[in-house]
C-alpha atoms as a PDB file:
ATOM      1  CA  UNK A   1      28.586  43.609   5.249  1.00  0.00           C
ATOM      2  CA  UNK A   2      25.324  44.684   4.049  1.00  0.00           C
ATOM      3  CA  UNK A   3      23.976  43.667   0.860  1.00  0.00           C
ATOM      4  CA  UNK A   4      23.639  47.660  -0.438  1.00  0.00           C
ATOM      5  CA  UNK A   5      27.359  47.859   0.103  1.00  0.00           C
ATOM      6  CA  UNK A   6      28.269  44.962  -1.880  1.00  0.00           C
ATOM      7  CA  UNK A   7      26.007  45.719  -4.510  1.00  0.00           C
ATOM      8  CA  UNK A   8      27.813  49.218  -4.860  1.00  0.00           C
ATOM      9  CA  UNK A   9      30.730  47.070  -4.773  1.00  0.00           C
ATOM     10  CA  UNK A  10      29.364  44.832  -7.984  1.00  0.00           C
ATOM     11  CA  UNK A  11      27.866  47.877  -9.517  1.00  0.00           C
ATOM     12  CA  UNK A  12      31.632  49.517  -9.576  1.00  0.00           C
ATOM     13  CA  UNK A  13      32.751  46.498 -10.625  1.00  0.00           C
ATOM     14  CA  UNK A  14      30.691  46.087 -13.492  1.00  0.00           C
ATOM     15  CA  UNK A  15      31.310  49.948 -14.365  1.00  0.00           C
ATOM     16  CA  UNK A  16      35.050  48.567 -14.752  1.00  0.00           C
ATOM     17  CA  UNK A  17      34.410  45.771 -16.738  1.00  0.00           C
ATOM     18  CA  UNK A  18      32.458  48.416 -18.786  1.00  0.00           C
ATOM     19  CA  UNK A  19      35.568  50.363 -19.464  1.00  0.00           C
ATOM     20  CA  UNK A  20      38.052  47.713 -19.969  1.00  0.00           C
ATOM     21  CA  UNK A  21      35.679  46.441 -22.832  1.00  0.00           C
ATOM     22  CA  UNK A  22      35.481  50.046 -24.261  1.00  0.00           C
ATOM     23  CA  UNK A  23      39.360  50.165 -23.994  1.00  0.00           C
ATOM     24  CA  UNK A  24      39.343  46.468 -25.820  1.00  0.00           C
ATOM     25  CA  UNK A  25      37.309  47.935 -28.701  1.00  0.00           C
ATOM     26  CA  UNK A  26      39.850  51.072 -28.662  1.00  0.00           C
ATOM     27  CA  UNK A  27      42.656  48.219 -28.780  1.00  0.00           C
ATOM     28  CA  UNK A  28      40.567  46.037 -31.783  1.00  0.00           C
ATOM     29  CA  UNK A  29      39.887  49.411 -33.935  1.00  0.00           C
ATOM     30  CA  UNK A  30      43.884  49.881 -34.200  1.00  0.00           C
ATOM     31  CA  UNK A  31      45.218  46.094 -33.870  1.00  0.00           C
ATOM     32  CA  UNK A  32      42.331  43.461 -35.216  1.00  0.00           C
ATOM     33  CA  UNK A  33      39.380  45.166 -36.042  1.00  0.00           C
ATOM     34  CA  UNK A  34      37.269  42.038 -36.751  1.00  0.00           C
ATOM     35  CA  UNK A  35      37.246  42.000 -32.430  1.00  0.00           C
ATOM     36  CA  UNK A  36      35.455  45.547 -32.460  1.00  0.00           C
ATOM     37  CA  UNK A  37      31.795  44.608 -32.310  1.00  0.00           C
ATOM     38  CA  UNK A  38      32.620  41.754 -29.796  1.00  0.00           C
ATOM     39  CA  UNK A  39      33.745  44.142 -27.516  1.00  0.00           C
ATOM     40  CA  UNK A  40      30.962  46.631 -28.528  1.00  0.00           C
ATOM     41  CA  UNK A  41      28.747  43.818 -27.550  1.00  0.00           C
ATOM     42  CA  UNK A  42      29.866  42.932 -24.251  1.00  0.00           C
ATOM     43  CA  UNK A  43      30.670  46.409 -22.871  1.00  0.00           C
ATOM     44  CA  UNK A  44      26.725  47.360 -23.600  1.00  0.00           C
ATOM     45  CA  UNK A  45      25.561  44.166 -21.870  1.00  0.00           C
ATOM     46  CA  UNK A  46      28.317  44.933 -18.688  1.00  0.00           C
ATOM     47  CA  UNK A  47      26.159  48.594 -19.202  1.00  0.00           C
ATOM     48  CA  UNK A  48      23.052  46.940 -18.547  1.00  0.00           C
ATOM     49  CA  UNK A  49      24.191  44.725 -15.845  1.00  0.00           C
ATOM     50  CA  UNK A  50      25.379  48.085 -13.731  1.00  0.00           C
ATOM     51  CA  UNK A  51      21.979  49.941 -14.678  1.00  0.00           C
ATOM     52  CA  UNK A  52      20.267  46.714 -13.170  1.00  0.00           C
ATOM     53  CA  UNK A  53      22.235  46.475  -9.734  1.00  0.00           C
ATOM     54  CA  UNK A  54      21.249  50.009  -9.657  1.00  0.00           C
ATOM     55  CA  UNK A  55      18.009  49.546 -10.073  1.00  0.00           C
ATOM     56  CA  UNK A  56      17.976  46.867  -7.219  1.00  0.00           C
ATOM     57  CA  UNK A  57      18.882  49.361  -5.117  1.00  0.00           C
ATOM     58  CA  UNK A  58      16.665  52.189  -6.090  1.00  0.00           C
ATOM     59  CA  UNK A  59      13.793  49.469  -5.201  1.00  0.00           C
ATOM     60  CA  UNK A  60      15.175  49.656  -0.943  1.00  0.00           C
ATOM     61  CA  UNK A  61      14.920  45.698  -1.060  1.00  0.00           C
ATOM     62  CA  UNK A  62      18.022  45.040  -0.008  1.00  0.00           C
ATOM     63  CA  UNK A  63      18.287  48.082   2.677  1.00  0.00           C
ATOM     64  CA  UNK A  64      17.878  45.788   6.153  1.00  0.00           C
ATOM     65  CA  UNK A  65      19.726  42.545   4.440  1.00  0.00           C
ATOM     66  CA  UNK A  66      23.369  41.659   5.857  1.00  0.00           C
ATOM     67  CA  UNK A  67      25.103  39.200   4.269  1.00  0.00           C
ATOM     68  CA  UNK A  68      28.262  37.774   6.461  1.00  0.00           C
ATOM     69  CA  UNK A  69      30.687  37.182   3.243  1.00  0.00           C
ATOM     70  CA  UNK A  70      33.761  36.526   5.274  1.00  0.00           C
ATOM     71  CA  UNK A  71      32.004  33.129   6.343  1.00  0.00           C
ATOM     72  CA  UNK A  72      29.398  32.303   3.947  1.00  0.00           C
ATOM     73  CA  UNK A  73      30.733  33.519   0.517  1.00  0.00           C
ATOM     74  CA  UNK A  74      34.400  33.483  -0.856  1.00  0.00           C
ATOM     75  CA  UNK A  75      33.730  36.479  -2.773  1.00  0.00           C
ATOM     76  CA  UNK A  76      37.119  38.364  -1.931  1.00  0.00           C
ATOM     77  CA  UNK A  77      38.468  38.462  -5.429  1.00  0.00           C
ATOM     78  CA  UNK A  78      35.468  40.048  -7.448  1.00  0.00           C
ATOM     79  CA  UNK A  79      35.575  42.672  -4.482  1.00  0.00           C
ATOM     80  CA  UNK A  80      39.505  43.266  -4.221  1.00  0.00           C
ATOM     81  CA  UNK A  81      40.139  43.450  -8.446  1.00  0.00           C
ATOM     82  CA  UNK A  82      41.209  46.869  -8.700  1.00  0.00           C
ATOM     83  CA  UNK A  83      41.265  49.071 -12.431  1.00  0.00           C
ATOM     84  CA  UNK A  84      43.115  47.310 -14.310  1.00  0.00           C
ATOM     85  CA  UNK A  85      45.916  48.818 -17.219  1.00  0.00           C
ATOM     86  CA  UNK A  86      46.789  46.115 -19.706  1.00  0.00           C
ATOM     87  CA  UNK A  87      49.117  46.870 -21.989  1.00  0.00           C
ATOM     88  CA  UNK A  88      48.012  45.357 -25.301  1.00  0.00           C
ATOM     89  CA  UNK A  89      45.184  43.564 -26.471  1.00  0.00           C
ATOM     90  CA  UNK A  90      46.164  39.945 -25.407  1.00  0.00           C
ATOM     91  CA  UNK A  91      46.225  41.644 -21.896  1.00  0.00           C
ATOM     92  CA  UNK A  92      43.399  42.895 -22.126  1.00  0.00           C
ATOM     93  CA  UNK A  93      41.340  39.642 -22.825  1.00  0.00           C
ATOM     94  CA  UNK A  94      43.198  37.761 -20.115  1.00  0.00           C
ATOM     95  CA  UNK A  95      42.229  40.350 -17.899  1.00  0.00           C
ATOM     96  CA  UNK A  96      38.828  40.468 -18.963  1.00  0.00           C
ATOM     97  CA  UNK A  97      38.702  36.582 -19.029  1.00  0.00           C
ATOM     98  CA  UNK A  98      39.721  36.764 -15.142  1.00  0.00           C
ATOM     99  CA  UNK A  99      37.197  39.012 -14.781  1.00  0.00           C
ATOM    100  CA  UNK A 100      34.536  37.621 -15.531  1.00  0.00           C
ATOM    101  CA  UNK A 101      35.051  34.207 -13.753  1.00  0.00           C
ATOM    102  CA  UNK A 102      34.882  36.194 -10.684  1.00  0.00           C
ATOM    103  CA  UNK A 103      31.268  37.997 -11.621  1.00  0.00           C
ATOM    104  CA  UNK A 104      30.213  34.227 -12.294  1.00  0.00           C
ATOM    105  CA  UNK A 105      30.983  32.761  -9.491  1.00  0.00           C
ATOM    106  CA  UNK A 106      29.890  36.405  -7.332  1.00  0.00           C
ATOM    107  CA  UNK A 107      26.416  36.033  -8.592  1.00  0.00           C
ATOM    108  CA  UNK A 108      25.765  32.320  -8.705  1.00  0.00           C
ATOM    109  CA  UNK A 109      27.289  32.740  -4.757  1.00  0.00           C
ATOM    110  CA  UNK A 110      24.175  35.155  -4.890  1.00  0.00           C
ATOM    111  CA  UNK A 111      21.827  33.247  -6.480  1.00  0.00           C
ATOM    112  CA  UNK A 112      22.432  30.724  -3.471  1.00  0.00           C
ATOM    113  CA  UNK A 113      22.660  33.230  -0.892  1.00  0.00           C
ATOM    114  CA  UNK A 114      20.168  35.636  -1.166  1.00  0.00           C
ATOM    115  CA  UNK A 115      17.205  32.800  -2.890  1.00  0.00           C
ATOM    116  CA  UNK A 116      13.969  34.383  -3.838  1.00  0.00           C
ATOM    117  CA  UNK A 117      13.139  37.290  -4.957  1.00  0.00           C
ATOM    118  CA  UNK A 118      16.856  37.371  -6.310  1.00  0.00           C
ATOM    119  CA  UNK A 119      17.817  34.057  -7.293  1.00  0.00           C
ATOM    120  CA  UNK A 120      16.721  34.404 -10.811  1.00  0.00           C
ATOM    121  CA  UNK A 121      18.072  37.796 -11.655  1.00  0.00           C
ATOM    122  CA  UNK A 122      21.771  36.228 -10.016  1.00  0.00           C
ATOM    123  CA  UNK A 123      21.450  32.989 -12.029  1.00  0.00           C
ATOM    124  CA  UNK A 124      20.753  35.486 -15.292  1.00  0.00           C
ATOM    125  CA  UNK A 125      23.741  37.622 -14.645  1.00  0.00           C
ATOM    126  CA  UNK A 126      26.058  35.049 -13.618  1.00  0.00           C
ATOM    127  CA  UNK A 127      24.656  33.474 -17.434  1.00  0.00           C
ATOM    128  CA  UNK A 128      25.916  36.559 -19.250  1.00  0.00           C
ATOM    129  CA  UNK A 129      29.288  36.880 -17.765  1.00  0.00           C
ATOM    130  CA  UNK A 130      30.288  33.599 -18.018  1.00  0.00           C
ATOM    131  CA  UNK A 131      28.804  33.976 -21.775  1.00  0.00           C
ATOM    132  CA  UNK A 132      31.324  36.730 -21.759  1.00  0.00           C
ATOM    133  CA  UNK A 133      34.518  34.503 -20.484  1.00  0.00           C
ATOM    134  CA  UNK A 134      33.606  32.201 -23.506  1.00  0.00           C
ATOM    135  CA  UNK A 135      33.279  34.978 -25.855  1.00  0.00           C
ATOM    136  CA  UNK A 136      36.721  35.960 -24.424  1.00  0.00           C
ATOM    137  CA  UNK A 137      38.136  32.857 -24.483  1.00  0.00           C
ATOM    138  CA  UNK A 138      37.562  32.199 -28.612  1.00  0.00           C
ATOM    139  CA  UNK A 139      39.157  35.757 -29.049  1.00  0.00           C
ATOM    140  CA  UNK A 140      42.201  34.553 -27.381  1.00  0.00           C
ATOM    141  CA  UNK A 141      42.843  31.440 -29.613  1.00  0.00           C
ATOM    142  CA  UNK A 142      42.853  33.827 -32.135  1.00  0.00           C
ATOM    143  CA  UNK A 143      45.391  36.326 -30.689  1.00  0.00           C
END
């Protein structure tokens, strides 16, 4: 695979965890609106993360770079999670909670991977979404 198509991949990916957070603050303004701003928070910073895997690839660094994921990374459920409908807010979270585990453990797979120049931008996103799971996680306990 190379690494443009599985940064498209992420960059979709991140684009859904975008939306499921905009849905969770849709959810929150009807159901517990003291959740709102968490989700407010997150879905800008899942924002960000999309307009930076864009930018990677607006910079052509990654254009000759193959990375063999069948063999070297176990990165089949971040790219297989498909749009996902919960139902209610506890849905939602768990969703979001599963989620995220697999963009942490998709970029610190990276991180590894790929090393310098990208190992620090990796190591900072897979930071923020397992930031994210915790955030999650606290919302949960008080579902």
């Amino acid at each position: 695979m190379k690494a443009r198509e599985l940064i498209e991949r992420l960059i979709w990916q991140e684009n859904e965890l975008y939306n499921l957070y905009k849905l969770g603050e849709t959810f929150a303004l009807f159901e517990r609106p003291e959740m709102r701003d968490t989700f407010m928070l997150i879905a800008e910073e899942e924002l960000r993360h999309r307009e930076t895997l864009k930018g990677l690839l607006g910079e052509g660094t990654l254009e000759n770079l193959i990375v063999d994921y069948t063999e070297e990374l176990s990165i089949e459920p971040v790219l297989s999670d498909e749009r996902a409908e919960p139902q209610s807010l506890e849905e939602l979270v768990v969703e979001a909670v599963v989620r995220e585990r697999h963009a942490y453990e998709m970029y610190m797979r990276l991180s590894k991977l790929l090393g310098e120049p990208f190992n620090d931008l990796f190591l900072h996103l897979a930071r923020e979404e397992l930031t994210h799971a915790y955030r999650l996680k606290l919302l949960y306990e008080t579902l």
